[in-house]
N, C-alpha and C. Protein backbone atom coordinates (compact mmCIF):
# COMPACT_ATOMS: atom_id res chain seq x y z
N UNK A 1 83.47 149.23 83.47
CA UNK A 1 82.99 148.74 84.76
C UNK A 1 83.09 149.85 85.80
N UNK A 2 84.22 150.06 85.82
CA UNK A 2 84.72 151.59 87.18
C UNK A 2 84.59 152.81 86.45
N UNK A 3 84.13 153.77 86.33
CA UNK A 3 84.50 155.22 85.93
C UNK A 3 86.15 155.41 86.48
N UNK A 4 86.57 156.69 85.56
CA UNK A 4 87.91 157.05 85.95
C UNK A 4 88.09 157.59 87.80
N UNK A 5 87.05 157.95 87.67
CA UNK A 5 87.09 158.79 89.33
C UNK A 5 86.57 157.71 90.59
N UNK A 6 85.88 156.37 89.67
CA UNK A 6 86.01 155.51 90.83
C UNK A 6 87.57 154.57 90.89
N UNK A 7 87.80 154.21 89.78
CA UNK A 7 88.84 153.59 90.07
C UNK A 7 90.29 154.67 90.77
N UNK A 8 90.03 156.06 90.27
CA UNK A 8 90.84 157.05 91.07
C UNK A 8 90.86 156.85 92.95
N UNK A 9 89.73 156.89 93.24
CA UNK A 9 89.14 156.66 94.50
C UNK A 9 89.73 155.22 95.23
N UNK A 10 89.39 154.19 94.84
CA UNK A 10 89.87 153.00 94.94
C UNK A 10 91.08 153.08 94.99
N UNK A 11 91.87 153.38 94.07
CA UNK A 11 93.45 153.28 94.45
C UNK A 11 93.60 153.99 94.93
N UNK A 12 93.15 155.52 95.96
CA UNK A 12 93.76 156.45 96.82
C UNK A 12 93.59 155.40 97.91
N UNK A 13 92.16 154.73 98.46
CA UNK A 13 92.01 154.03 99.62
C UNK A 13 93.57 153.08 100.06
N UNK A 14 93.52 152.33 98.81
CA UNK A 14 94.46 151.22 99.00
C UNK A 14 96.15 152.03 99.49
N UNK A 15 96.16 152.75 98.48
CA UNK A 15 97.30 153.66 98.84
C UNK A 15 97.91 153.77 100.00
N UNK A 16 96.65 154.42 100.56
CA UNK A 16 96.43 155.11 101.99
C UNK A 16 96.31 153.93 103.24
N UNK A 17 96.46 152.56 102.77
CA UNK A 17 96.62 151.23 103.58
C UNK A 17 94.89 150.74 104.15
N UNK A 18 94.06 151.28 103.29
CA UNK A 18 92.36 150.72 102.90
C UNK A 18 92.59 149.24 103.27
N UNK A 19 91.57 149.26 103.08
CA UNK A 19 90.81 147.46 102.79
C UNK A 19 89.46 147.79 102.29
N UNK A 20 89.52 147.15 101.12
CA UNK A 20 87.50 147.17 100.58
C UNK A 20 87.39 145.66 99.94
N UNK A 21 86.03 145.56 99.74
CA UNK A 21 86.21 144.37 98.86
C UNK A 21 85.12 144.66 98.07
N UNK A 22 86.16 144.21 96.79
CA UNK A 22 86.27 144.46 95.04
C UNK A 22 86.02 143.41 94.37
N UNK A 23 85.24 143.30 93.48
CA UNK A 23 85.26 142.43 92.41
C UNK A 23 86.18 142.36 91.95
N UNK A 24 86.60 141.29 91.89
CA UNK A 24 88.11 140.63 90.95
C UNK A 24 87.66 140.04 89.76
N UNK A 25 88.47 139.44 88.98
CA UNK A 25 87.97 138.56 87.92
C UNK A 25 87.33 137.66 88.19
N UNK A 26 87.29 137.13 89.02
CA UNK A 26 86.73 135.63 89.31
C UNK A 26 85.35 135.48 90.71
N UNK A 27 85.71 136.16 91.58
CA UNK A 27 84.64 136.70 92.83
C UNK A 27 84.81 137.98 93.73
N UNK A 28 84.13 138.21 94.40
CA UNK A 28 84.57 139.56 95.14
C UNK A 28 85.68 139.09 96.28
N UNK A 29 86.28 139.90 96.49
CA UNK A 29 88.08 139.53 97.26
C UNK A 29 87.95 140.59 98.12
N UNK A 30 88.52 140.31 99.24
CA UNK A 30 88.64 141.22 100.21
C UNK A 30 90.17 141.85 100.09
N UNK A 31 90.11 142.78 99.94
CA UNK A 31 91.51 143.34 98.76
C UNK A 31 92.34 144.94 99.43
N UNK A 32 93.81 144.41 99.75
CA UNK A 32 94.16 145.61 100.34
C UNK A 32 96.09 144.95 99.65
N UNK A 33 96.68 146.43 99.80
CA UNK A 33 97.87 146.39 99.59
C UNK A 33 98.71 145.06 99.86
N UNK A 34 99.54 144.07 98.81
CA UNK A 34 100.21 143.24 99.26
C UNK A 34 101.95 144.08 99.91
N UNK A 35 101.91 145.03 99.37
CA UNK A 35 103.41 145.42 100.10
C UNK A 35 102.95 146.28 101.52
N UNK A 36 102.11 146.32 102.37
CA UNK A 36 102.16 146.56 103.31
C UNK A 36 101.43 145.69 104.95
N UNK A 37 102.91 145.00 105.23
CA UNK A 37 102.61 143.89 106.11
C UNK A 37 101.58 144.25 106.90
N UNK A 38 101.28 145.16 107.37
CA UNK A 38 99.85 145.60 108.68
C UNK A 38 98.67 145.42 107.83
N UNK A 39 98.60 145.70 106.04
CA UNK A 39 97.15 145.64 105.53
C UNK A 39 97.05 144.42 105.15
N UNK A 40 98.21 143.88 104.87
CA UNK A 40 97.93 141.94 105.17
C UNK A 40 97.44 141.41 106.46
N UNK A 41 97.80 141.23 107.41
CA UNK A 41 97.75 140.80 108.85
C UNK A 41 96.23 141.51 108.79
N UNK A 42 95.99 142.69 108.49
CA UNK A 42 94.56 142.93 109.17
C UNK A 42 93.53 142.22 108.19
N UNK A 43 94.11 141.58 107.12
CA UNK A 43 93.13 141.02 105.81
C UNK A 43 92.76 139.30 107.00
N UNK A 44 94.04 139.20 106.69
CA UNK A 44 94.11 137.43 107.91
C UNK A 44 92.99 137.59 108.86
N UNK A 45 93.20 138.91 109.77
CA UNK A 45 91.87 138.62 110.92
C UNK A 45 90.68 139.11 109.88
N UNK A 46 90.50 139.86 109.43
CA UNK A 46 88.89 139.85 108.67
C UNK A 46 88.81 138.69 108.25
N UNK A 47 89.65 138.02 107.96
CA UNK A 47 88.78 136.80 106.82
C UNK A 47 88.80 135.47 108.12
N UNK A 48 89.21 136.18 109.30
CA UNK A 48 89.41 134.48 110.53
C UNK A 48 90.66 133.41 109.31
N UNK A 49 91.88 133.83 108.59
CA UNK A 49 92.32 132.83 107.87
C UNK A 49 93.09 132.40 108.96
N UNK A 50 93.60 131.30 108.68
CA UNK A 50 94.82 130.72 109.03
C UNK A 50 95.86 131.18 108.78
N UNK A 51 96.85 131.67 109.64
CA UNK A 51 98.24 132.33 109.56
C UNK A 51 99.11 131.95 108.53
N UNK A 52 98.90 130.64 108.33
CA UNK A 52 99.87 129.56 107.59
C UNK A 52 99.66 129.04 106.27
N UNK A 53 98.25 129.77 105.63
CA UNK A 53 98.05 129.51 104.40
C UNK A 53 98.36 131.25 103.69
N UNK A 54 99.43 131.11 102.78
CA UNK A 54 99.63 132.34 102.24
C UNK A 54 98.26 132.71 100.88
N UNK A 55 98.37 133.97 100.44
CA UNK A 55 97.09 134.36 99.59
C UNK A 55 97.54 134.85 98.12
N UNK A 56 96.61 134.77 97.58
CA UNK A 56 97.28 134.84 96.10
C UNK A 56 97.42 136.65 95.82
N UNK A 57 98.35 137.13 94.98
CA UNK A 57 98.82 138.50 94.34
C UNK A 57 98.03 138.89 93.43
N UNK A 58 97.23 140.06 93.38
CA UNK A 58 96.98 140.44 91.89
C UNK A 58 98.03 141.50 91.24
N UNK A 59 98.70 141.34 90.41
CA UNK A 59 99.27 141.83 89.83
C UNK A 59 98.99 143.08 88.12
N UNK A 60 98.95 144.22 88.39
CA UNK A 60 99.19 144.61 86.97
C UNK A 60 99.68 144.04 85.88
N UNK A 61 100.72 143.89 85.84
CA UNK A 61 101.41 143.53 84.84
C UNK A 61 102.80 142.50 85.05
N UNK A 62 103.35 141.72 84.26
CA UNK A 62 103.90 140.81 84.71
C UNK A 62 104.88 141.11 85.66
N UNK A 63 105.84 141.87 84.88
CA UNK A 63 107.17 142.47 85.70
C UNK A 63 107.01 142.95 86.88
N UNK A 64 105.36 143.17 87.52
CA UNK A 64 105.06 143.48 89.34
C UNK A 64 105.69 142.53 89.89
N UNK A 65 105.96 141.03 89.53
CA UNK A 65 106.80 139.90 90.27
C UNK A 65 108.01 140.98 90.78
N UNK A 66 108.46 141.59 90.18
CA UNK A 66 110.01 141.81 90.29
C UNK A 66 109.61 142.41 91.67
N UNK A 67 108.83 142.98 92.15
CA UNK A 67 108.98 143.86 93.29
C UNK A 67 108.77 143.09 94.42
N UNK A 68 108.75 141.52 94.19
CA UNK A 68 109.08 140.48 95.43
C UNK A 68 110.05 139.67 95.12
N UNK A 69 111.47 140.48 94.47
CA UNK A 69 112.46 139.55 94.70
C UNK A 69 112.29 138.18 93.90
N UNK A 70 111.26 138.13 92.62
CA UNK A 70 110.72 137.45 92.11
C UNK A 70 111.37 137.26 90.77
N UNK A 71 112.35 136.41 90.21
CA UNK A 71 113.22 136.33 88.75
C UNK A 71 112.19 135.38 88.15
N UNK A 72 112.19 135.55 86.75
CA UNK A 72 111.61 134.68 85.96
C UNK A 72 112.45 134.54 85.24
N UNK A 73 112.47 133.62 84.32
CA UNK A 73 113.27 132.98 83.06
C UNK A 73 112.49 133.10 82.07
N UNK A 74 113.75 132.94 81.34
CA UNK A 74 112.41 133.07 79.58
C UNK A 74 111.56 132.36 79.37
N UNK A 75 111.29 130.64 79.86
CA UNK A 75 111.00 129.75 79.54
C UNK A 75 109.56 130.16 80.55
N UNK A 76 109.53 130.67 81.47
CA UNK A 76 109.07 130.65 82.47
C UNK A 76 108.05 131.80 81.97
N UNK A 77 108.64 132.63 81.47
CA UNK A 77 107.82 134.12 80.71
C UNK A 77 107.40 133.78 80.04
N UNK A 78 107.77 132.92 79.53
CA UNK A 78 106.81 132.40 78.06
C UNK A 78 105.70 131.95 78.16
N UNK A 79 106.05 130.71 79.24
CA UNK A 79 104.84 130.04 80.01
C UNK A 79 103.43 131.28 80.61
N UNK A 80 104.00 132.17 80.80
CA UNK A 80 103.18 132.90 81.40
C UNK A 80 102.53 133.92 80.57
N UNK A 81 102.96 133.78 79.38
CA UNK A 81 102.06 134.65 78.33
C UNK A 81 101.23 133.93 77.84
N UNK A 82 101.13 132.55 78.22
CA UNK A 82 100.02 131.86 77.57
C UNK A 82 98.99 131.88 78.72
N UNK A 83 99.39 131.80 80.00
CA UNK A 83 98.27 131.92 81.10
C UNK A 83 98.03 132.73 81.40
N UNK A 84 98.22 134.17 81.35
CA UNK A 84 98.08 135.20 81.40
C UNK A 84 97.63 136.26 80.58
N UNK A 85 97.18 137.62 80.25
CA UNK A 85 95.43 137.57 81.73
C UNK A 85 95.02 136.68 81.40
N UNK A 86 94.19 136.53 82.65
CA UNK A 86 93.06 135.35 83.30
C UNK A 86 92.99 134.85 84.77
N UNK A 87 92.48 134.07 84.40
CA UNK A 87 91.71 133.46 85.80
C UNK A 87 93.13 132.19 86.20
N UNK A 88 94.01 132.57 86.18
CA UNK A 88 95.11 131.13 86.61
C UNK A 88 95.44 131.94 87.63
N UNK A 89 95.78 131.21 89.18
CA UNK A 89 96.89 131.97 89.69
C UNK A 89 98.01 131.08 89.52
N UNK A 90 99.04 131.85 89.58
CA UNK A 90 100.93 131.21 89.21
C UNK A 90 101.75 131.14 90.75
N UNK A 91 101.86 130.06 90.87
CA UNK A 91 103.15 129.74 92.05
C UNK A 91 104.68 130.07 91.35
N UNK A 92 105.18 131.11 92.05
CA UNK A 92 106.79 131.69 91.67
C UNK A 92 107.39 131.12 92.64
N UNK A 93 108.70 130.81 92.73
CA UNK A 93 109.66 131.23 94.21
C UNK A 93 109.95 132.42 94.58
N UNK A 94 109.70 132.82 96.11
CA UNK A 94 109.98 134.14 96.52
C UNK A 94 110.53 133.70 97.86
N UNK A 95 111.71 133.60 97.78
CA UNK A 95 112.42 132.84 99.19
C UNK A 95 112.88 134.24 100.34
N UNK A 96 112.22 135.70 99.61
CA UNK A 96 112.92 136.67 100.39
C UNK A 96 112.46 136.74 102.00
N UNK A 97 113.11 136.85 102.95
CA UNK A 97 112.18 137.23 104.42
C UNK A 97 111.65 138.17 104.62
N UNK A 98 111.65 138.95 103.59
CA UNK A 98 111.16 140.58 103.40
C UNK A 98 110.02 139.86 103.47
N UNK A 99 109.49 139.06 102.65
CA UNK A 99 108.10 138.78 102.27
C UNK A 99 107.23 137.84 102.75
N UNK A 100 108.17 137.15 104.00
CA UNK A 100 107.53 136.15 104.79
C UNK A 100 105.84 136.42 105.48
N UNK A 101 105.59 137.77 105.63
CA UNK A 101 104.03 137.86 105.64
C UNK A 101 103.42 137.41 104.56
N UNK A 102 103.72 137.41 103.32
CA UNK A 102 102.90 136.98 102.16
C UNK A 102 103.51 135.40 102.08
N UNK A 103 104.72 135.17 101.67
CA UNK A 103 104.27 133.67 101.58
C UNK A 103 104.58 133.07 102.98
N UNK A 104 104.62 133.48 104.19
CA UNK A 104 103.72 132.57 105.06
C UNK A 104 104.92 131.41 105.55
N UNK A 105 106.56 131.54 104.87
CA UNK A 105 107.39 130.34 104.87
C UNK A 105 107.29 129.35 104.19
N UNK A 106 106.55 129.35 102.66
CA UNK A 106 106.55 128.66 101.41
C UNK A 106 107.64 128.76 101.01
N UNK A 107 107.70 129.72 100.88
CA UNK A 107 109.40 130.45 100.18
C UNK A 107 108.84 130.48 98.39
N UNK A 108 107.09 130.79 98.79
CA UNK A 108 106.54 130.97 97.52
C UNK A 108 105.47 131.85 96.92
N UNK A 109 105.05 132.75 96.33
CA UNK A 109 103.81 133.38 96.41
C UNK A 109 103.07 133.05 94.84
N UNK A 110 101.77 133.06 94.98
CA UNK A 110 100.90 132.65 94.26
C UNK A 110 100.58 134.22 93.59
N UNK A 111 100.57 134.08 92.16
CA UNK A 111 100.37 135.62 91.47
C UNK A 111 99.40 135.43 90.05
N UNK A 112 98.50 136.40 89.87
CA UNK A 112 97.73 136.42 88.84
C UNK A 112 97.47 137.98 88.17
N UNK A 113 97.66 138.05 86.85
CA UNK A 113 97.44 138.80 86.84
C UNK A 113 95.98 139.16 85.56
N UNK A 114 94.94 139.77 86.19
CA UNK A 114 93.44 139.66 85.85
C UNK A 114 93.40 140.08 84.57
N UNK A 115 92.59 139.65 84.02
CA UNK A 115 92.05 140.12 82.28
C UNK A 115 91.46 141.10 82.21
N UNK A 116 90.44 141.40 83.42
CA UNK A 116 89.60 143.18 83.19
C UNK A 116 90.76 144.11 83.27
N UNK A 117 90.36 144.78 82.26
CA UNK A 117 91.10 146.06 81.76
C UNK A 117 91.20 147.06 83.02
N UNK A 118 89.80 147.46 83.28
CA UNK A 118 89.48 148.51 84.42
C UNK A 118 90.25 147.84 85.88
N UNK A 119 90.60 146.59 86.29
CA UNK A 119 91.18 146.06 87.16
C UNK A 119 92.89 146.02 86.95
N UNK A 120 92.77 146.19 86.08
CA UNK A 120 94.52 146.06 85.50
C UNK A 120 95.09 147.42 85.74
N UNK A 121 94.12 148.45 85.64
CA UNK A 121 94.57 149.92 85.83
C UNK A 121 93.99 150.56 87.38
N UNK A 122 93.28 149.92 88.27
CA UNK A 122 93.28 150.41 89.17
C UNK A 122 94.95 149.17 89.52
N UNK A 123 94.94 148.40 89.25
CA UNK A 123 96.60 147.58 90.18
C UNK A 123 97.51 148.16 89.19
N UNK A 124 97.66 149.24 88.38
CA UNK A 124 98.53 149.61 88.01
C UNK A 124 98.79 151.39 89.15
N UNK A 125 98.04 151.94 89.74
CA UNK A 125 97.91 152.71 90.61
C UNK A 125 98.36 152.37 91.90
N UNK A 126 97.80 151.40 92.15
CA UNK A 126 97.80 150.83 93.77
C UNK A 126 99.59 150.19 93.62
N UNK A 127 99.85 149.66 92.81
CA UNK A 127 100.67 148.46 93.22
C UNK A 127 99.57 147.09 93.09
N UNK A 128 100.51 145.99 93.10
CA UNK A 128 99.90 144.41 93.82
C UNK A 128 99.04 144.36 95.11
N UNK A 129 98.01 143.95 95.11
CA UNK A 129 96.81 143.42 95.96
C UNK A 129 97.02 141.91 96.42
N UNK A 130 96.57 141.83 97.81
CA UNK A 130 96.22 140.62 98.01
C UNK A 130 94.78 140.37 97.52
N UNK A 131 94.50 139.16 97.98
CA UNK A 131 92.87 139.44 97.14
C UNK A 131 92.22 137.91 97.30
N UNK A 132 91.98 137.82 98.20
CA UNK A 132 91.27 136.48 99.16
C UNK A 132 89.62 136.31 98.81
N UNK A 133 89.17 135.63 98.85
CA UNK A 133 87.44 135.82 98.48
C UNK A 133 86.83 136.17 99.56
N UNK A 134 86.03 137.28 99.23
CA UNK A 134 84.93 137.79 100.88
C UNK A 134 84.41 136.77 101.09
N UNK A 135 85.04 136.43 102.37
CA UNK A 135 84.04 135.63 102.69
C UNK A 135 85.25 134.89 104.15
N UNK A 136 84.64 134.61 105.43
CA UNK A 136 85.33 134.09 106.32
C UNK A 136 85.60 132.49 105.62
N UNK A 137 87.53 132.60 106.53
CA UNK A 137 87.76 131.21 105.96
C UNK A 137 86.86 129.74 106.41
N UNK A 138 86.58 129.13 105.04
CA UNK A 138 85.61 127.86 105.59
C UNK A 138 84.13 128.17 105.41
N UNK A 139 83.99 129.35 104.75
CA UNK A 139 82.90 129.89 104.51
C UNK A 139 82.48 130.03 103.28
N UNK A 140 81.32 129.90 102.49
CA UNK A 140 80.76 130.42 101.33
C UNK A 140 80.95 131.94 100.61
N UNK A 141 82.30 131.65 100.05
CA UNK A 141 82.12 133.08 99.23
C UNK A 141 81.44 134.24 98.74
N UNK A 142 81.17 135.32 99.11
CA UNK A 142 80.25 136.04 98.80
C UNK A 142 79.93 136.34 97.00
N UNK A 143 78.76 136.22 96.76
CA UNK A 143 78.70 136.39 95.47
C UNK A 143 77.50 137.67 95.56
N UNK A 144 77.30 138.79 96.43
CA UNK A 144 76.66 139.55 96.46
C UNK A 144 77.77 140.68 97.43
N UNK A 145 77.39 141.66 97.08
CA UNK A 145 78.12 143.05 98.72
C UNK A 145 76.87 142.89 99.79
N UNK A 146 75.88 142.53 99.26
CA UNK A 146 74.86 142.20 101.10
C UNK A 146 75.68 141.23 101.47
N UNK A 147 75.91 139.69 100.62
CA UNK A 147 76.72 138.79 101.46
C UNK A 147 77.54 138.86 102.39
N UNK A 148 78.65 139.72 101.47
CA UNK A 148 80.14 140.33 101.99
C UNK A 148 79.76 141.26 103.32
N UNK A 149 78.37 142.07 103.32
CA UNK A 149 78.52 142.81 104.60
C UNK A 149 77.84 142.30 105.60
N UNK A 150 77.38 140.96 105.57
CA UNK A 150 77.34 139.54 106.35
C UNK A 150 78.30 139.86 106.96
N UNK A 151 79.51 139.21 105.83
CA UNK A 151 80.52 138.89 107.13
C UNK A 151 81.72 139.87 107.70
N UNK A 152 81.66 141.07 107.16
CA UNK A 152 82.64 142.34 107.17
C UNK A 152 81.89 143.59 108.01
N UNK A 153 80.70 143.52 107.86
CA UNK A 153 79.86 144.85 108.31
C UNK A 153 80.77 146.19 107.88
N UNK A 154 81.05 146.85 108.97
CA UNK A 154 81.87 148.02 108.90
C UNK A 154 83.03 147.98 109.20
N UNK A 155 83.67 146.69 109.42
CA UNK A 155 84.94 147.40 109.38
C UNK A 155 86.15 146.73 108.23
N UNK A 156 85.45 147.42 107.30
CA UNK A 156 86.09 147.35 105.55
C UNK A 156 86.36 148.80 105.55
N UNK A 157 86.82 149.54 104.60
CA UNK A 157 86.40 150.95 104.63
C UNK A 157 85.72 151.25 103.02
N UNK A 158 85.28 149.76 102.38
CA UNK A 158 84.48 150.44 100.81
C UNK A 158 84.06 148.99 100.79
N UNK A 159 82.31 149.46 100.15
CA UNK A 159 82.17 148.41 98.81
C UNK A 159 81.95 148.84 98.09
N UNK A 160 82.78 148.17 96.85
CA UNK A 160 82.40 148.36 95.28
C UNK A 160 81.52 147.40 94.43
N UNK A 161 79.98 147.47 94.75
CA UNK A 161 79.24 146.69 94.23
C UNK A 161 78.77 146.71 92.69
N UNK A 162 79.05 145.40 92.09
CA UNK A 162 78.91 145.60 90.73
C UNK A 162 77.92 144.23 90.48
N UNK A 163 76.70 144.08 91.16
CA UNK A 163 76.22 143.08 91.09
C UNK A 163 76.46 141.69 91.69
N UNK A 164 76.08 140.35 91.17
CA UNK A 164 76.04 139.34 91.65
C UNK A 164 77.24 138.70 90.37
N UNK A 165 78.07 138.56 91.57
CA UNK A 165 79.13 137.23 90.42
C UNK A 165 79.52 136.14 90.95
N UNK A 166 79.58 135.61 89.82
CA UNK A 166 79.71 133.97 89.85
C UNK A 166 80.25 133.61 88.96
N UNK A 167 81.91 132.88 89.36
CA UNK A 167 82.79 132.23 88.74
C UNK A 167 83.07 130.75 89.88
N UNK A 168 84.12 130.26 89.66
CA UNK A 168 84.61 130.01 90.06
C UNK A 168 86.13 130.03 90.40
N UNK A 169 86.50 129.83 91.63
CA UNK A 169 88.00 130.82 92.15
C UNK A 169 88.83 130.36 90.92
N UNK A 170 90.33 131.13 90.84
CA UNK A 170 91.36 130.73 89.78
C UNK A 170 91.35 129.18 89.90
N UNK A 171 92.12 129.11 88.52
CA UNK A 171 92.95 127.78 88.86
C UNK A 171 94.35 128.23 88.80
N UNK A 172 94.71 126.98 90.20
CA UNK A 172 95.99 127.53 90.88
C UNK A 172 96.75 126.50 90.30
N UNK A 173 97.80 127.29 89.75
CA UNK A 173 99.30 126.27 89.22
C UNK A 173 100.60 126.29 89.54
N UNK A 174 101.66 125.27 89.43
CA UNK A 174 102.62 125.46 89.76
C UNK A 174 103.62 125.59 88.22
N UNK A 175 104.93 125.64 87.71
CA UNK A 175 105.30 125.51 86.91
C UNK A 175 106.44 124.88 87.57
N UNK A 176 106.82 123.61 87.26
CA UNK A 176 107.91 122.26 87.96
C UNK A 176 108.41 121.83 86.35
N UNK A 177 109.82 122.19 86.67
CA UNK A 177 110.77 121.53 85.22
C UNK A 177 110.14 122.31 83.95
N UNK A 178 109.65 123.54 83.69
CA UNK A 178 109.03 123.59 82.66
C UNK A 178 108.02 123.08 82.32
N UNK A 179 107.25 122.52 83.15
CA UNK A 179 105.27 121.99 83.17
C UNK A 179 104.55 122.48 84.07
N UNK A 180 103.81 123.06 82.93
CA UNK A 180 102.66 123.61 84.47
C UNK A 180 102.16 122.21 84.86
N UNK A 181 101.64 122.64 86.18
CA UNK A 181 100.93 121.44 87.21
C UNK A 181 99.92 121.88 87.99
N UNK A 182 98.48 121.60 87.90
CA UNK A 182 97.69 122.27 87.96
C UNK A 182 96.98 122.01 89.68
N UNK A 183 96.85 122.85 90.76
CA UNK A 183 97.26 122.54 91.81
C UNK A 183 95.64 122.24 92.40
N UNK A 184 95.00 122.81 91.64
CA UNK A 184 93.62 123.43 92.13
C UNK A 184 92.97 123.94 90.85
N UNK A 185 91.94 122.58 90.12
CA UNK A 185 91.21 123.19 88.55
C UNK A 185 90.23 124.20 89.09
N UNK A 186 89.88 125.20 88.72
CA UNK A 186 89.07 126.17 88.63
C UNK A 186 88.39 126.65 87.41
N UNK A 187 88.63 128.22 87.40
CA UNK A 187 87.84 128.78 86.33
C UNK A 187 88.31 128.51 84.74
N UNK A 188 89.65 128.04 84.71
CA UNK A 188 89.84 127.96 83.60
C UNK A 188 91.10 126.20 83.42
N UNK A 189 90.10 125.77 82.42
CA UNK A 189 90.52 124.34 82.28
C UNK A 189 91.77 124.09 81.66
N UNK A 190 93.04 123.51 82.32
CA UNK A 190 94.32 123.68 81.58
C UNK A 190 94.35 122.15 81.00
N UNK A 191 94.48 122.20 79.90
CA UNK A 191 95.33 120.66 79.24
C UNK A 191 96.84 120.09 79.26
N UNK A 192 96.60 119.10 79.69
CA UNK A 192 98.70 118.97 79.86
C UNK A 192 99.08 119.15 78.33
């Protein structure tokens, strides 16, 4: 999907506290560093969100939890090798105040980590992404980069256009007592 020198590129932006919006697994996301509170806050006003709804993590690889104060259990790891990669996002506890820009005073953050290969290795560069759908909140998701520069124009600093996609967003879960609980069905259909 990315050449080496685009996905090189891409993770210098983000690095460097960017914002572009990227095709994710599921739709294009308006996508900038989750460990740096100013490239969150400036994601909130691009997208007009609500302060109070926190945004889901893309993650490399599982063990990126750890870098929000994030413990898993075995039972819990386990669980997550079956939903993982893919299109699920995962509700953890993250009660740290370090991280109260991301979960918002949940004392929780929502984490996924994507099945494209080429996406797994630019968030293995960058770190964890937030990764919201282009598109203002209350608004129709962009499934084009004309869409997205609808509602972003210039002040993104990249698009990475890879065509027209169409999924539908994750499905968002919780894991309560050892059961997932499925918060929000989406792209991928879970069976109890």
């Amino acid at each position: 999907m990315a050449t080496r020198a685009v996905r090189e590129d891409i993770a210098s932006t983000f690095r460097a506290g960017g914002v572009g919006v990227l095709p994710t697994d599921t739709l294009y996301g308006l996508v900038g560093s989750a460990l740096d509170k100013r490239v969150v806050e400036r994601i909130y006003k691009l997208r007009r969100r609500s302060s109070k709804k926190p945004m889901i993590v893309l993650i490399g690889s599982k063990i990126d939890v750890r870098l929000f104060g994030v413990h898993i259990d075995r039972r819990t790891s386990n669980m997550l090798n079956d939903l993982w990669p893919g299109k699920v996002s995962v509700i953890l506890p993250c009660g740290s105040k370090k991280f109260v820009y991301l979960h918002r005073g949940t004392n929780s953050i929502a984490f996924r980590l994507p099945k494209p290969k080429w996406l797994r290795d630019v968030l293995k560069k960058t770190g964890p992404l937030v990764a919201p759908s282009a598109n203002w909140e209350g608004e129709r998701p962009a499934l084009t980069i004309a869409q997205a520069r609808k509602y972003f124009g210039k002040s993104v600093d990249f698009y990475f256009d890879t065509g027209k996609l169409e999924s539908k967003p994750s499905t968002l879960v919780n894991i309560v007592r050892g059961k997932v609980v499925v918060l929000r069905e989406g792209a991928v259909k879970i069976y109890p």
